[in-house]
N, C-alpha and C. Protein backbone atom coordinates (compact mmCIF):
# COMPACT_ATOMS: atom_id res chain seq x y z
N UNK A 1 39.76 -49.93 43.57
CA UNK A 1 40.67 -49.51 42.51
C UNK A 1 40.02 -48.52 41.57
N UNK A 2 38.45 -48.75 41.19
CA UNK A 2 37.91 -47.85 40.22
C UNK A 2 37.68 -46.22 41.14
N UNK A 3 37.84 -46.10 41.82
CA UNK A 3 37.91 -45.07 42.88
C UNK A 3 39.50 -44.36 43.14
N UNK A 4 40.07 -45.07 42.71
CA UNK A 4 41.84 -44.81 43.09
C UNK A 4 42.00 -44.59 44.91
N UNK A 5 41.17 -45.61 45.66
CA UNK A 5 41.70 -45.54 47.01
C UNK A 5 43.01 -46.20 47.00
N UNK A 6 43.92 -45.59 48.06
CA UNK A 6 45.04 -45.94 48.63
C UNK A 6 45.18 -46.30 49.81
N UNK A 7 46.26 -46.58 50.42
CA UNK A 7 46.46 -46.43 51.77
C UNK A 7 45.73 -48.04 52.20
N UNK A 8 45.16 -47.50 53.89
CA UNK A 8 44.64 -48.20 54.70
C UNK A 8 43.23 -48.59 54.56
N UNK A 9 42.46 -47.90 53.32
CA UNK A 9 41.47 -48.06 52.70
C UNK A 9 41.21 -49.27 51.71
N UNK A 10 42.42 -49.04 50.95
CA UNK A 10 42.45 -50.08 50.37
C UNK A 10 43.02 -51.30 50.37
N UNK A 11 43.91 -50.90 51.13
CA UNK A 11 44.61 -52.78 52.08
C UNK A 11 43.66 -53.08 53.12
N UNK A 12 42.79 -52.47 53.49
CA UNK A 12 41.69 -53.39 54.21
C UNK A 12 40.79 -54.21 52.97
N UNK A 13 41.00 -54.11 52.06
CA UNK A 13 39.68 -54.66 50.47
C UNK A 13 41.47 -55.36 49.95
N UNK A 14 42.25 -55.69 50.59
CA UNK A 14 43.13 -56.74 49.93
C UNK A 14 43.69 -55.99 48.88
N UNK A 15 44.42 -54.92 48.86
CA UNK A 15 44.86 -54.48 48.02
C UNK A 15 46.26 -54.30 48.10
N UNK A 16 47.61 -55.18 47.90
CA UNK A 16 48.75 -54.79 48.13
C UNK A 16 49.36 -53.93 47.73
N UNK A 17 49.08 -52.45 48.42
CA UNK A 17 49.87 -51.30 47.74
C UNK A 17 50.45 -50.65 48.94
N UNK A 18 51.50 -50.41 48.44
CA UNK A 18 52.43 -49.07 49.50
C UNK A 18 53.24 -48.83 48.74
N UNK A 19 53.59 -47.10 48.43
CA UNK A 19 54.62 -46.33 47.68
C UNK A 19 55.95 -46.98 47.76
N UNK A 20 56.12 -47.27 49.21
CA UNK A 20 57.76 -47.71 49.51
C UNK A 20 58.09 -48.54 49.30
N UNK A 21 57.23 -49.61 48.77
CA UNK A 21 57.56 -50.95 48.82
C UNK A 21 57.72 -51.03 46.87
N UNK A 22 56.09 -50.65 46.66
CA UNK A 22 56.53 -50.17 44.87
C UNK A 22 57.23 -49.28 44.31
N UNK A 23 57.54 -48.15 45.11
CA UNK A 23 58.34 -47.15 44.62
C UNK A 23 59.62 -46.89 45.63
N UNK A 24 60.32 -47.41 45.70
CA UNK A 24 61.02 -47.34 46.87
C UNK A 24 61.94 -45.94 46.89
N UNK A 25 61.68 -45.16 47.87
CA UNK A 25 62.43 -43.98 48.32
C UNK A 25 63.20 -43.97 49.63
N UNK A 26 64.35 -43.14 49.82
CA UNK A 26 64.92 -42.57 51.21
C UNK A 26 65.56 -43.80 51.75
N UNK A 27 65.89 -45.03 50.37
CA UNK A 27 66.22 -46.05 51.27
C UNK A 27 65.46 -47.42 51.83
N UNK A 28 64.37 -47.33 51.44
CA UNK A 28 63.09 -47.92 52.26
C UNK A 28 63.31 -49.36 51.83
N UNK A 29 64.02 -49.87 51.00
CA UNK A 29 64.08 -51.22 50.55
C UNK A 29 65.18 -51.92 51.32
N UNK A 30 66.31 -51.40 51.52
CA UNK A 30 66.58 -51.85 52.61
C UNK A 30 66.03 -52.08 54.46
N UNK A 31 64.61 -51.73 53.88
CA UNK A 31 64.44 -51.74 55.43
C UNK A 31 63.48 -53.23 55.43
N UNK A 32 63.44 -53.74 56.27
CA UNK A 32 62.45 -55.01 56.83
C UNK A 32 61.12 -54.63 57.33
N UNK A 33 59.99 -54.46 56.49
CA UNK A 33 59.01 -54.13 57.40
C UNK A 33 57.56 -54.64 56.07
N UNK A 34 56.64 -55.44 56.42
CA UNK A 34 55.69 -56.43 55.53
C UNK A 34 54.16 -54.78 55.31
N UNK A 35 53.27 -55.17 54.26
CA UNK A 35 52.27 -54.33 54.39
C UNK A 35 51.32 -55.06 55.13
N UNK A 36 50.83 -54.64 55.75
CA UNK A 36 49.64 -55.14 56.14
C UNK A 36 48.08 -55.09 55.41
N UNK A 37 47.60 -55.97 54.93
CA UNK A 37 46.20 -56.40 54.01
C UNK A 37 44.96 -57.33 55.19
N UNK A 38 43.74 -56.72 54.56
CA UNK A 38 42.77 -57.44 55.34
C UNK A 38 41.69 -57.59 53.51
N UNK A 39 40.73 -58.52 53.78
CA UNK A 39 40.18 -58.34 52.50
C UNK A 39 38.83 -57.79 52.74
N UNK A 40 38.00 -58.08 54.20
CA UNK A 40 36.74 -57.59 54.10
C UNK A 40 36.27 -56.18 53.90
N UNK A 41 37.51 -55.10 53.88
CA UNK A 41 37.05 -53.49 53.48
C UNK A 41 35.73 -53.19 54.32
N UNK A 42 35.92 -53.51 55.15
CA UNK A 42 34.65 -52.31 56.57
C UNK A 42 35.70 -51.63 57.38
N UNK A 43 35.04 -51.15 58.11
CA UNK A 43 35.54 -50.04 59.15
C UNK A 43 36.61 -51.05 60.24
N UNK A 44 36.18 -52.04 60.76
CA UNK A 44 36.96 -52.78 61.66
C UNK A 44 38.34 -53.42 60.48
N UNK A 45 38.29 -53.44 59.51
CA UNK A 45 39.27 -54.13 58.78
C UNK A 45 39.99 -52.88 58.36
N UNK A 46 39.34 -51.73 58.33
CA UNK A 46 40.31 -50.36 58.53
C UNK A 46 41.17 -50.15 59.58
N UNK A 47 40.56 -49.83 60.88
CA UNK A 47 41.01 -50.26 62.16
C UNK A 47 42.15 -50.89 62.55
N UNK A 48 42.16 -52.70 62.05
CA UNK A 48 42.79 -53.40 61.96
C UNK A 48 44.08 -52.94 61.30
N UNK A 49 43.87 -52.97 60.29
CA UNK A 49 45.06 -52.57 59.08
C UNK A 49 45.86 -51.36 60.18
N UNK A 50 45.34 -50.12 60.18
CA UNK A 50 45.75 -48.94 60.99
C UNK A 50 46.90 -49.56 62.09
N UNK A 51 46.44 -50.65 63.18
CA UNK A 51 47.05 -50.79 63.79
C UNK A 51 48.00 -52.06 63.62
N UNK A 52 48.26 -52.24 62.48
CA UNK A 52 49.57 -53.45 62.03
C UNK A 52 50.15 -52.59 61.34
N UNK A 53 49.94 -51.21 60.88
CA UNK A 53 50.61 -50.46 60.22
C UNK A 53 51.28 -49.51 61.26
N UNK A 54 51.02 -49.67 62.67
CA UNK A 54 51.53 -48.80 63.38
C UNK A 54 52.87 -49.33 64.59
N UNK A 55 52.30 -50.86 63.98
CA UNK A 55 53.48 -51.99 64.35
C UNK A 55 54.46 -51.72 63.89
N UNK A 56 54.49 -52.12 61.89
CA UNK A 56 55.40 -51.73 61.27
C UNK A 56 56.27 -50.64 61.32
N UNK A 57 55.10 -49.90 61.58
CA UNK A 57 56.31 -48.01 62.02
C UNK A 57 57.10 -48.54 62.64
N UNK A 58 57.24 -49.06 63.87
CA UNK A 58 57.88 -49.21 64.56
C UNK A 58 59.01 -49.86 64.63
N UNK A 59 58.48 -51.18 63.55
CA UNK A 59 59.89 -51.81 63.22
C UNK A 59 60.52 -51.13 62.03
N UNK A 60 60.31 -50.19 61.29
CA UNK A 60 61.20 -48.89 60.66
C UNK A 60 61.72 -48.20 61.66
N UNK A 61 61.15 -47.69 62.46
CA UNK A 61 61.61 -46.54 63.00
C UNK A 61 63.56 -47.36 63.89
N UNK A 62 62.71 -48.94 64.76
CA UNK A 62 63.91 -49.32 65.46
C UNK A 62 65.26 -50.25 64.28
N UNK A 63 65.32 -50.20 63.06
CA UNK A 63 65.78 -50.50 62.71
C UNK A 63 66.74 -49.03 61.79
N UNK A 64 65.94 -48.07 61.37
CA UNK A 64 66.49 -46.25 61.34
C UNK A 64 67.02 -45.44 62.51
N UNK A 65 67.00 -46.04 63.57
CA UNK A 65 67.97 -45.84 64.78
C UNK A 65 69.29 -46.07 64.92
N UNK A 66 68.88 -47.48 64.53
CA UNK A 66 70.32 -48.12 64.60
C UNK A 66 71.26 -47.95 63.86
N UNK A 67 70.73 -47.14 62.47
CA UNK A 67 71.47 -46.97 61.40
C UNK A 67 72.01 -45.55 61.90
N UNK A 68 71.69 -44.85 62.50
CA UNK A 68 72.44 -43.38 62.26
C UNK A 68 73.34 -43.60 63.38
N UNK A 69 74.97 -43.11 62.36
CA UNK A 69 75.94 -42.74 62.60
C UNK A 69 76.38 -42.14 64.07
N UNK A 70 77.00 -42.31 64.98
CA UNK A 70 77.19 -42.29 66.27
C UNK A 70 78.12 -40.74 65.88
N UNK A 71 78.36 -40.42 64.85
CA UNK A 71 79.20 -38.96 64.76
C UNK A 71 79.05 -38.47 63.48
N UNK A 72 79.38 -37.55 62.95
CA UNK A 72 79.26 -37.20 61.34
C UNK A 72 78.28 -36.63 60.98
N UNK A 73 78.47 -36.24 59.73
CA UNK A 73 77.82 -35.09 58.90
C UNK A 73 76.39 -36.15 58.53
N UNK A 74 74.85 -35.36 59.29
CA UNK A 74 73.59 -35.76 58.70
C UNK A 74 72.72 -35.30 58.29
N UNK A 75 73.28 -34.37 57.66
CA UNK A 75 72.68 -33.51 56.67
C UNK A 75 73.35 -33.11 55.63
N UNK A 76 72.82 -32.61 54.60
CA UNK A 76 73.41 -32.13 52.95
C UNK A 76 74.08 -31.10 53.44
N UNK A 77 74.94 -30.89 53.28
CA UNK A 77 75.99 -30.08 53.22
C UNK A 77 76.17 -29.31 51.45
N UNK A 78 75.19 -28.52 51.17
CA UNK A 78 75.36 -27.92 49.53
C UNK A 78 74.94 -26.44 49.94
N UNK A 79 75.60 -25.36 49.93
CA UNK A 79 75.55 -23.89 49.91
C UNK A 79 74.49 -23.38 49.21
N UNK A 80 74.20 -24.45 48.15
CA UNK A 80 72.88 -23.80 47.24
C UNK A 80 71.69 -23.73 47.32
N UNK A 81 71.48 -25.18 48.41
CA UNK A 81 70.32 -25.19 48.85
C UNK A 81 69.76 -25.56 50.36
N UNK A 82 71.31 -25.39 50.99
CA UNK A 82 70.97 -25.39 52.53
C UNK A 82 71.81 -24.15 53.41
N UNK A 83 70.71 -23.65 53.83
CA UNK A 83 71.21 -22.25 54.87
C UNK A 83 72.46 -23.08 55.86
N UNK A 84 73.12 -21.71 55.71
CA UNK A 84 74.21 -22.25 57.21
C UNK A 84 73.67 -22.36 58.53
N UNK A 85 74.55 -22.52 59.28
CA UNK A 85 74.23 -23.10 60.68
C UNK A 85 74.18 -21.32 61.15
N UNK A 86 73.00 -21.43 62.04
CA UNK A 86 72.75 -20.56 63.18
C UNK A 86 73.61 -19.13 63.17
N UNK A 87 74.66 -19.94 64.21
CA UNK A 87 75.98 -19.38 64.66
C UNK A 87 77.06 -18.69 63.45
N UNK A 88 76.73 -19.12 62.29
CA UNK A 88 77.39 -18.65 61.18
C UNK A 88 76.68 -17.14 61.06
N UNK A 89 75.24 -16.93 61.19
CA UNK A 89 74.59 -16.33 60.44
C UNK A 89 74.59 -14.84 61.49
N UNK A 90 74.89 -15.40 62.29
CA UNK A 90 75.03 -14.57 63.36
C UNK A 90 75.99 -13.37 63.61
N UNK A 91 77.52 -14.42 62.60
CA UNK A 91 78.88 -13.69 62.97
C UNK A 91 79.44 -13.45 62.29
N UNK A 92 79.40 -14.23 60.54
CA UNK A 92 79.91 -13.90 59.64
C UNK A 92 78.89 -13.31 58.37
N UNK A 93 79.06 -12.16 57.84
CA UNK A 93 78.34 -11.46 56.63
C UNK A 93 77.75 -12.36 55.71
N UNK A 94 79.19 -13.05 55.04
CA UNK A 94 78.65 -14.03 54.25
C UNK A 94 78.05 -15.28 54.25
N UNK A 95 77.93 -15.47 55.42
CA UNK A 95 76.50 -16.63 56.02
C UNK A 95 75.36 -15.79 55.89
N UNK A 96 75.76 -14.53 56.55
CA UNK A 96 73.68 -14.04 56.43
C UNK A 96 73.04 -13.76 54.63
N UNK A 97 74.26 -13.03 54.08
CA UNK A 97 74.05 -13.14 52.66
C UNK A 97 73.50 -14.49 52.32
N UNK A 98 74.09 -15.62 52.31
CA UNK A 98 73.60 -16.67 52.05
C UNK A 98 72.47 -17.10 52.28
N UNK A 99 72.51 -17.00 53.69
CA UNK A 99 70.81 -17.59 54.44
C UNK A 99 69.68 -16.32 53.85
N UNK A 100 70.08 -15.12 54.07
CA UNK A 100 68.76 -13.71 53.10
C UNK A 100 68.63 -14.04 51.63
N UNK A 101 69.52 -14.43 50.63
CA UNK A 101 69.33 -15.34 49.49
C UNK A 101 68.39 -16.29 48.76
N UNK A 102 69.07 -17.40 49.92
CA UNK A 102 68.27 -18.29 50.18
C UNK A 102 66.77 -18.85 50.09
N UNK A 103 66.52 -17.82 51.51
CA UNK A 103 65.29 -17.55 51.78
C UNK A 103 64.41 -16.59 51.10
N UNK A 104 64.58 -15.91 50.38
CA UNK A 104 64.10 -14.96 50.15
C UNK A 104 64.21 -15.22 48.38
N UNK A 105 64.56 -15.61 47.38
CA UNK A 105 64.96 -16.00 46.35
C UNK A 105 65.09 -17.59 45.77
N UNK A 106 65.33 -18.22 47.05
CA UNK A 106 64.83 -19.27 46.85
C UNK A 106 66.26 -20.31 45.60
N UNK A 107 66.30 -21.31 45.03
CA UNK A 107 67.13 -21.62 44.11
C UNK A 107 66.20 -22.25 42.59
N UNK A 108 67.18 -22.08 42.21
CA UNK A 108 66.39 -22.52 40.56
C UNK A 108 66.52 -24.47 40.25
N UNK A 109 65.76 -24.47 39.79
CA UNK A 109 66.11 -25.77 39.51
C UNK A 109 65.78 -25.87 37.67
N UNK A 110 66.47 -27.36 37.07
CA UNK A 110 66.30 -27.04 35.69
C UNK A 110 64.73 -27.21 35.33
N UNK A 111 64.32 -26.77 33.91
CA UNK A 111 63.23 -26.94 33.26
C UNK A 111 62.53 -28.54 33.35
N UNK A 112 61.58 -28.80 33.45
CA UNK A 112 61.02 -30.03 33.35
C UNK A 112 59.87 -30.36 34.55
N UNK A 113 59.37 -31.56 34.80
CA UNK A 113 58.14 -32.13 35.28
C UNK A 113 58.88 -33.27 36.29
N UNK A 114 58.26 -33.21 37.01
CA UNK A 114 58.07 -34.34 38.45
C UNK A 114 57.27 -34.72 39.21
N UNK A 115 57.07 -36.08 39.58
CA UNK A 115 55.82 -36.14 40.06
C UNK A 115 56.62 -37.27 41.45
N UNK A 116 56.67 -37.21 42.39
CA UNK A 116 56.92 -37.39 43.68
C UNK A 116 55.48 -38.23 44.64
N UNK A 117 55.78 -39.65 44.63
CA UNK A 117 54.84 -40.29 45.70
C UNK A 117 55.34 -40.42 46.95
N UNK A 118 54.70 -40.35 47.80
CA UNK A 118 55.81 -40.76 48.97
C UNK A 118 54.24 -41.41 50.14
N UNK A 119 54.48 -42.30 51.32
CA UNK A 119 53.46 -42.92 51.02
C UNK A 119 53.14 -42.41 53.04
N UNK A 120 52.01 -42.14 53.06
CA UNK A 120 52.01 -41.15 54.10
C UNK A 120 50.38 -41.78 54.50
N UNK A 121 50.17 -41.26 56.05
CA UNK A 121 49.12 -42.25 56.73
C UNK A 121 47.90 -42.48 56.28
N UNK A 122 47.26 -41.59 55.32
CA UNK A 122 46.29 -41.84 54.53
C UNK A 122 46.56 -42.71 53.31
N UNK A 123 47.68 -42.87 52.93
CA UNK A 123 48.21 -43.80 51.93
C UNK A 123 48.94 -42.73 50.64
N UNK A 124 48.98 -43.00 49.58
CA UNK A 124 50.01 -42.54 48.64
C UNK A 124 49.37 -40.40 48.41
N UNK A 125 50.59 -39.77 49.15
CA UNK A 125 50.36 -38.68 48.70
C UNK A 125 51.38 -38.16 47.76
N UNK A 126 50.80 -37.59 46.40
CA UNK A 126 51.79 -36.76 45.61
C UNK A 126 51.89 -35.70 45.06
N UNK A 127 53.19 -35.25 44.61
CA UNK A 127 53.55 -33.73 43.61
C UNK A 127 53.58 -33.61 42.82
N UNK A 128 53.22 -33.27 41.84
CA UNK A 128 53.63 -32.61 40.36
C UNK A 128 54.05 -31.77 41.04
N UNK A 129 55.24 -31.25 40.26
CA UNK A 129 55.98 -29.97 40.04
C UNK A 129 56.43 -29.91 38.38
N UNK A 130 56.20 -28.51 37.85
CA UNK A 130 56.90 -28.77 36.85
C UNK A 130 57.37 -27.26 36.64
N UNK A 131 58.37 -27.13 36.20
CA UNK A 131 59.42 -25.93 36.71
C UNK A 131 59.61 -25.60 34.95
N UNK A 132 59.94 -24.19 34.55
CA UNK A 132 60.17 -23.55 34.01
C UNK A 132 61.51 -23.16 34.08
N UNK A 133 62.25 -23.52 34.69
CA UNK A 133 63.93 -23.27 34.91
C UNK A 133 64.45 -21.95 35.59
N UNK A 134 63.06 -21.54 36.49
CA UNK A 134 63.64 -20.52 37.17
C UNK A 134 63.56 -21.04 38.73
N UNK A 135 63.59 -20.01 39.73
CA UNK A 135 63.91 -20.18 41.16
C UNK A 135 61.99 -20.29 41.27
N UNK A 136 60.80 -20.02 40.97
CA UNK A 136 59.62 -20.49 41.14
C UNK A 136 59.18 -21.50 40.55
N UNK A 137 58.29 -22.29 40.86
CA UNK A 137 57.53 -23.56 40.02
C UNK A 137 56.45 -22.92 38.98
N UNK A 138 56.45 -23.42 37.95
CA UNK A 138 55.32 -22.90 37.28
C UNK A 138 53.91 -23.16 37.40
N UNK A 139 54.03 -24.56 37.98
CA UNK A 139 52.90 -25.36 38.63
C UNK A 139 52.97 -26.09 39.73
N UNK A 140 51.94 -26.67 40.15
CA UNK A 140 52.53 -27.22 41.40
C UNK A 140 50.96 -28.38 41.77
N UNK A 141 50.35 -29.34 41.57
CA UNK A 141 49.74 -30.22 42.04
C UNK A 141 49.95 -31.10 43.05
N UNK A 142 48.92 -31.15 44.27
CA UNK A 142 49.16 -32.23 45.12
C UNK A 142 47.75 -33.09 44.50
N UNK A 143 48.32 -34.68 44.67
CA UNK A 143 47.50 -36.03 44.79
C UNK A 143 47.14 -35.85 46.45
N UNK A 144 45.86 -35.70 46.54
CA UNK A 144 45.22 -35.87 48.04
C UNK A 144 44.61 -37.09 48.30
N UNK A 145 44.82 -37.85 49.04
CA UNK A 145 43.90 -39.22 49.45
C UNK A 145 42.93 -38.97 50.14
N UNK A 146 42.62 -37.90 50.64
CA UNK A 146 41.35 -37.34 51.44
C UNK A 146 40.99 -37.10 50.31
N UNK A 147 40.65 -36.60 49.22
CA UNK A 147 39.56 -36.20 48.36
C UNK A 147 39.18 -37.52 47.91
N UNK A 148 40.10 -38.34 47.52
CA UNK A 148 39.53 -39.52 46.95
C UNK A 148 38.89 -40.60 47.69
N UNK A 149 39.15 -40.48 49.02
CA UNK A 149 38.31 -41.26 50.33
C UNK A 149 36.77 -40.64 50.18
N UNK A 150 36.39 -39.03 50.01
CA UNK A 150 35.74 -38.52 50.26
C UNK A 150 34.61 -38.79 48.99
N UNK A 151 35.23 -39.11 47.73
CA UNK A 151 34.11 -39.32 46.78
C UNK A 151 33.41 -40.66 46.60
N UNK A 152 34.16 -41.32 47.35
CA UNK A 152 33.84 -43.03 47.64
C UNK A 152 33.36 -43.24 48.80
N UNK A 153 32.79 -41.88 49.66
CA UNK A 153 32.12 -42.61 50.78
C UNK A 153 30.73 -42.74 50.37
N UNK A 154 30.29 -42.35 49.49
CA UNK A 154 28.64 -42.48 49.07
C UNK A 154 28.27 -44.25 49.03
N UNK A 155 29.32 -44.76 47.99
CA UNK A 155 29.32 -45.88 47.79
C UNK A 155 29.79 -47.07 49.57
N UNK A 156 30.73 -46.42 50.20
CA UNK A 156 30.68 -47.48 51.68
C UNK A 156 29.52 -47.41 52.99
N UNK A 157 28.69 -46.10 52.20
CA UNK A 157 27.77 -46.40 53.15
C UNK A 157 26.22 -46.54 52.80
N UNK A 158 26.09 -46.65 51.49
CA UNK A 158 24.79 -47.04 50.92
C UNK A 158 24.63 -48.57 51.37
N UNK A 159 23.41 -48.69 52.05
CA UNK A 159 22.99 -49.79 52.07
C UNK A 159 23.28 -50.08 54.23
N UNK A 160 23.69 -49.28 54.31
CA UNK A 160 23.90 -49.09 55.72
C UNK A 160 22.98 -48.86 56.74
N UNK A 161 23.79 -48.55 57.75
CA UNK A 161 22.47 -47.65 59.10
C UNK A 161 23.14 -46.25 58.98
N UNK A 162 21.93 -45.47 59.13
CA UNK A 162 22.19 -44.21 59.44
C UNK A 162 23.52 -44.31 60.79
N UNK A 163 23.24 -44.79 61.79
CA UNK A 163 24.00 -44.67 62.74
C UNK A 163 25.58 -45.32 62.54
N UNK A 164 25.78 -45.92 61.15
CA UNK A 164 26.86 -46.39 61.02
C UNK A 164 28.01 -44.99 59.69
N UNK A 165 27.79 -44.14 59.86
CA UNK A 165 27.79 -43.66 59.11
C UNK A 165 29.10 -42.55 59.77
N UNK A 166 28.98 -42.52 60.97
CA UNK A 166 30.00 -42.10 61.63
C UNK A 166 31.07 -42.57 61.65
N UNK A 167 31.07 -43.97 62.07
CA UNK A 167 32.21 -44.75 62.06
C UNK A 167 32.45 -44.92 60.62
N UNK A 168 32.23 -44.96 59.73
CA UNK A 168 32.46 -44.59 57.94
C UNK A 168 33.29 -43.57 57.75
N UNK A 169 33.27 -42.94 58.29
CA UNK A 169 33.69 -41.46 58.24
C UNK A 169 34.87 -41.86 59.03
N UNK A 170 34.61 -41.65 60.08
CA UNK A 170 35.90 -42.19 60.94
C UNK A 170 37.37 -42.85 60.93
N UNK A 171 36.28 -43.90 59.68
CA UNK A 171 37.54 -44.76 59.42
C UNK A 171 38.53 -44.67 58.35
N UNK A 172 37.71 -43.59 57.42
CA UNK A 172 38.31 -43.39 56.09
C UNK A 172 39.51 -41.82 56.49
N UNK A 173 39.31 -41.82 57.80
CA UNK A 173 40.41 -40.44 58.04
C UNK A 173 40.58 -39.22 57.14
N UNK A 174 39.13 -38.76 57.13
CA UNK A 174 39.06 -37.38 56.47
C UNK A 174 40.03 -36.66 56.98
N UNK A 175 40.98 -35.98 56.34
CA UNK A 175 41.61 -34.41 56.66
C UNK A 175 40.84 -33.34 55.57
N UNK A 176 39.71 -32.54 56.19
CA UNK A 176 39.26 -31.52 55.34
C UNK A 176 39.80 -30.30 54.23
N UNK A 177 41.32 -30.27 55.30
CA UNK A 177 42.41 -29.40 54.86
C UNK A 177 42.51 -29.95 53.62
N UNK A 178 43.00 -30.54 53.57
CA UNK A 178 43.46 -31.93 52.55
C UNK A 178 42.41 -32.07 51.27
N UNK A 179 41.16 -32.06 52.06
CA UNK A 179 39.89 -32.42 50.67
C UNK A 179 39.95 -30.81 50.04
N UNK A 180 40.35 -29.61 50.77
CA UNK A 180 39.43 -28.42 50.17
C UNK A 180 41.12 -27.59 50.12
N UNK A 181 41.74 -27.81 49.23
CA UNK A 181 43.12 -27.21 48.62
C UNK A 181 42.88 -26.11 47.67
């Protein structure tokens, strides 16, 4: 916790956290699916966790199957902020106007601050945005869980073997991309 690990890092050290479950988005509370926690925090209790969390996907994913609509509209349907279909853009003027707009200009949203968790395989990734009330952001911060895995590996492998130091690494699922933004 004094580290701010998330994720699969920190539900292996008994930590009951997941965005969806505390912050529930897209629906996610209606769905049936437990976190998975281990308390010993090593690499095999990483491991572990990883793969009860890949269970769970699963019972999201077959229970978000069943839910979509056998016909009908599944997507936003708003001119302001979704390009037309293809075939529109193709044949009618004022579809391509729309979609060159769009894309190219982008839409405004009002003045103010947001900060967006959403809880992703390294564990809780987020946004600041905070907008000035035009069609650009004025700012824009991501929360990376790779950087914060990365300043806490000093501490999971002091006291170790050199040769364990891989699997340390391994388990904490560096994305470099991710550490060096």
């Amino acid at each position: 916790l004094a580290y701010s690990l998330v994720g699969p890092i920190a539900r292996s050290a008994g930590v009951d956290y997941d965005v969806r479950k505390v912050f529930p988005y897209l629906g996610y509370e209606t769905f049936d699916f437990a976190v998975p926690t281990r308390t010993e925090g090593d690499v095999y209790s990483r491991y572990l966790v990883r793969v009860a969390e890949m269970r769970e996907s699963l019972k999201i994913c077959r229970q978000a199957l069943e839910r979509i609509p056998p016909y009908g509209p599944y997507a936003v349907d708003d001119p302001r902020v979704t390009p037309p279909p293809k075939d529109r853009v193709y044949t009618e003027m004022e579809a391509l106007i729309q979609h060159f707009l769009l894309y190219s200009q982008g839409f405004s949203v009002p003045a103010g601050e947001a900060y967006v968790p959403v809880e992703g395989p390294r564990g809780e990734q987020g946004f600041t945005v905070i907008s000035d009330g035009t069609n650009r952001p004025w700012r824009v911060k991501s929360r990376s869980p790779s950087l914060l895995a990365c300043q806490a590996l000093e501490k999971m492998i002091v006291g170790g073997l050199i040769a364990d130091v891989i699997a340390v690494i391994g388990s904490i699922d560096v994305v470099m991309g991710d550490v060096d933004r």
